[in-house]
Protein backbone atom coordinates (compact mmCIF):
# COMPACT_ATOMS: atom_id res chain seq x y z
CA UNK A 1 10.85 -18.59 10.74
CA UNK A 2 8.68 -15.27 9.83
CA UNK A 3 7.18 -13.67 7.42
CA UNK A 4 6.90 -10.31 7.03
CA UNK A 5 5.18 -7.88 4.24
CA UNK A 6 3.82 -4.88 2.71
CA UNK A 7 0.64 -4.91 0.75
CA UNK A 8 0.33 -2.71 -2.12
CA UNK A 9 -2.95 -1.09 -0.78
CA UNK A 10 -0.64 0.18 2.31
CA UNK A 11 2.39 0.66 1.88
CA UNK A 12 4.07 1.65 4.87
CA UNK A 13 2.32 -0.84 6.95
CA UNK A 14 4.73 -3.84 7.72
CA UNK A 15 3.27 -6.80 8.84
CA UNK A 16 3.26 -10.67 9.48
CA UNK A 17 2.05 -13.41 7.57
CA UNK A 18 1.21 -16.93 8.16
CA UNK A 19 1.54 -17.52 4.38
CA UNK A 20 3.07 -16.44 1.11
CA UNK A 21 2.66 -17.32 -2.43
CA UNK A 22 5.05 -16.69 -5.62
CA UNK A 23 3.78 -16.41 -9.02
CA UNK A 24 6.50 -16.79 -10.92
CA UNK A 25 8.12 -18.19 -13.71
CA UNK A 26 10.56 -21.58 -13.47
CA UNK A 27 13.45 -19.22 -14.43
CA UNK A 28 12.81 -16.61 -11.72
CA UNK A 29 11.99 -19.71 -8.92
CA UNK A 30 15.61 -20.46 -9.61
CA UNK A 31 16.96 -16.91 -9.87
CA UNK A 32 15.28 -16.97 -5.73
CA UNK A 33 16.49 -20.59 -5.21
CA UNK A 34 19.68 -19.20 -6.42
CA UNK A 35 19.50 -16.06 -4.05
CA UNK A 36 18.03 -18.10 -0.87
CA UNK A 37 20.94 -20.77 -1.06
CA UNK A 38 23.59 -17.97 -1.26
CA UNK A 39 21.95 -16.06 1.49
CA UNK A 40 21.83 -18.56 3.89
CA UNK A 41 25.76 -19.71 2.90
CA UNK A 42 26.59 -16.25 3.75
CA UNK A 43 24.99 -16.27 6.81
CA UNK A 44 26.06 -19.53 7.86
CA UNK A 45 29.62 -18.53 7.17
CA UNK A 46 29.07 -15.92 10.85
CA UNK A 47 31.06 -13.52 8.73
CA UNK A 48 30.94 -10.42 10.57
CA UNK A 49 31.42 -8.15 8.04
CA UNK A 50 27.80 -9.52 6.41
CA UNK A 51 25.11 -7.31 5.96
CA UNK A 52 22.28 -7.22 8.46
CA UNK A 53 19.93 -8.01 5.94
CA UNK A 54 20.18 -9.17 2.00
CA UNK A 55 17.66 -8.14 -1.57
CA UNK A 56 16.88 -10.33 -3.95
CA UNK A 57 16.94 -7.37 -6.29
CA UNK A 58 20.52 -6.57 -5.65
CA UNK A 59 20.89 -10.53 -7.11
CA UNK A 60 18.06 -10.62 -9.48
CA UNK A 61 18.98 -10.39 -13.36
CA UNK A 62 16.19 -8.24 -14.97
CA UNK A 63 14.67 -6.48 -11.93
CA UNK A 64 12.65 -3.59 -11.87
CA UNK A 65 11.11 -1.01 -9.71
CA UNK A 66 7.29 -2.69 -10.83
CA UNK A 67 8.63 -6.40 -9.07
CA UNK A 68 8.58 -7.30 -5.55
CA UNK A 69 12.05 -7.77 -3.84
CA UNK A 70 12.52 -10.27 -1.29
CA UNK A 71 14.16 -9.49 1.55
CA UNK A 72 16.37 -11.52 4.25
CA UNK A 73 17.06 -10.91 7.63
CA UNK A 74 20.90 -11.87 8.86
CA UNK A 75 19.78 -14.05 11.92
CA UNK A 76 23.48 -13.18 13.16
CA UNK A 77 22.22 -9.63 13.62
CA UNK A 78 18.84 -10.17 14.77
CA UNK A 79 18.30 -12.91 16.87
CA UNK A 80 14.54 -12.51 17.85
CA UNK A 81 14.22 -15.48 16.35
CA UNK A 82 16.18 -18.44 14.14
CA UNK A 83 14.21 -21.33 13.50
């Protein structure tokens, strides 16, 4: 597994992290919970029509352009790495 990210001092700069944190309240956890487990059910499922890569926002009830999104990568479509 990685992490990636982009601060809010620099945008543009993707990089890795060896940690994350979410501050967040027990509704949204589960909103994510929600979004992880159906993520990784539709990329278990080796669908081929699947996107390369999924947004919580897309999923997210109540999201705006002020909240992070979460993004995951289809590890059908990029392989660099799948643990």
């Amino acid at each position: 597994m990685k992490i990636y990210g982009y601060a809010t001092i620099e945008p543009d700069e993707l990089k890795e992290m060896r940690e994350m944190s979410l501050q967040a309240t027990p509704g949204r956890l589960r909103e994510i919970a929600e979004f992880l487990i159906m993520t990784a059910d539709e990329i278990a499922s080796g669908n081929d029509n699947s996107p390369d890569h999924f947004h919580f926002q897309d999923h997210a009830g109540n999201w705006n352009e002020e909240l992070p999104d979460i993004v995951v990568i289809n590890t059908n479509v990029y392989t660099s790495d799948r643990q």
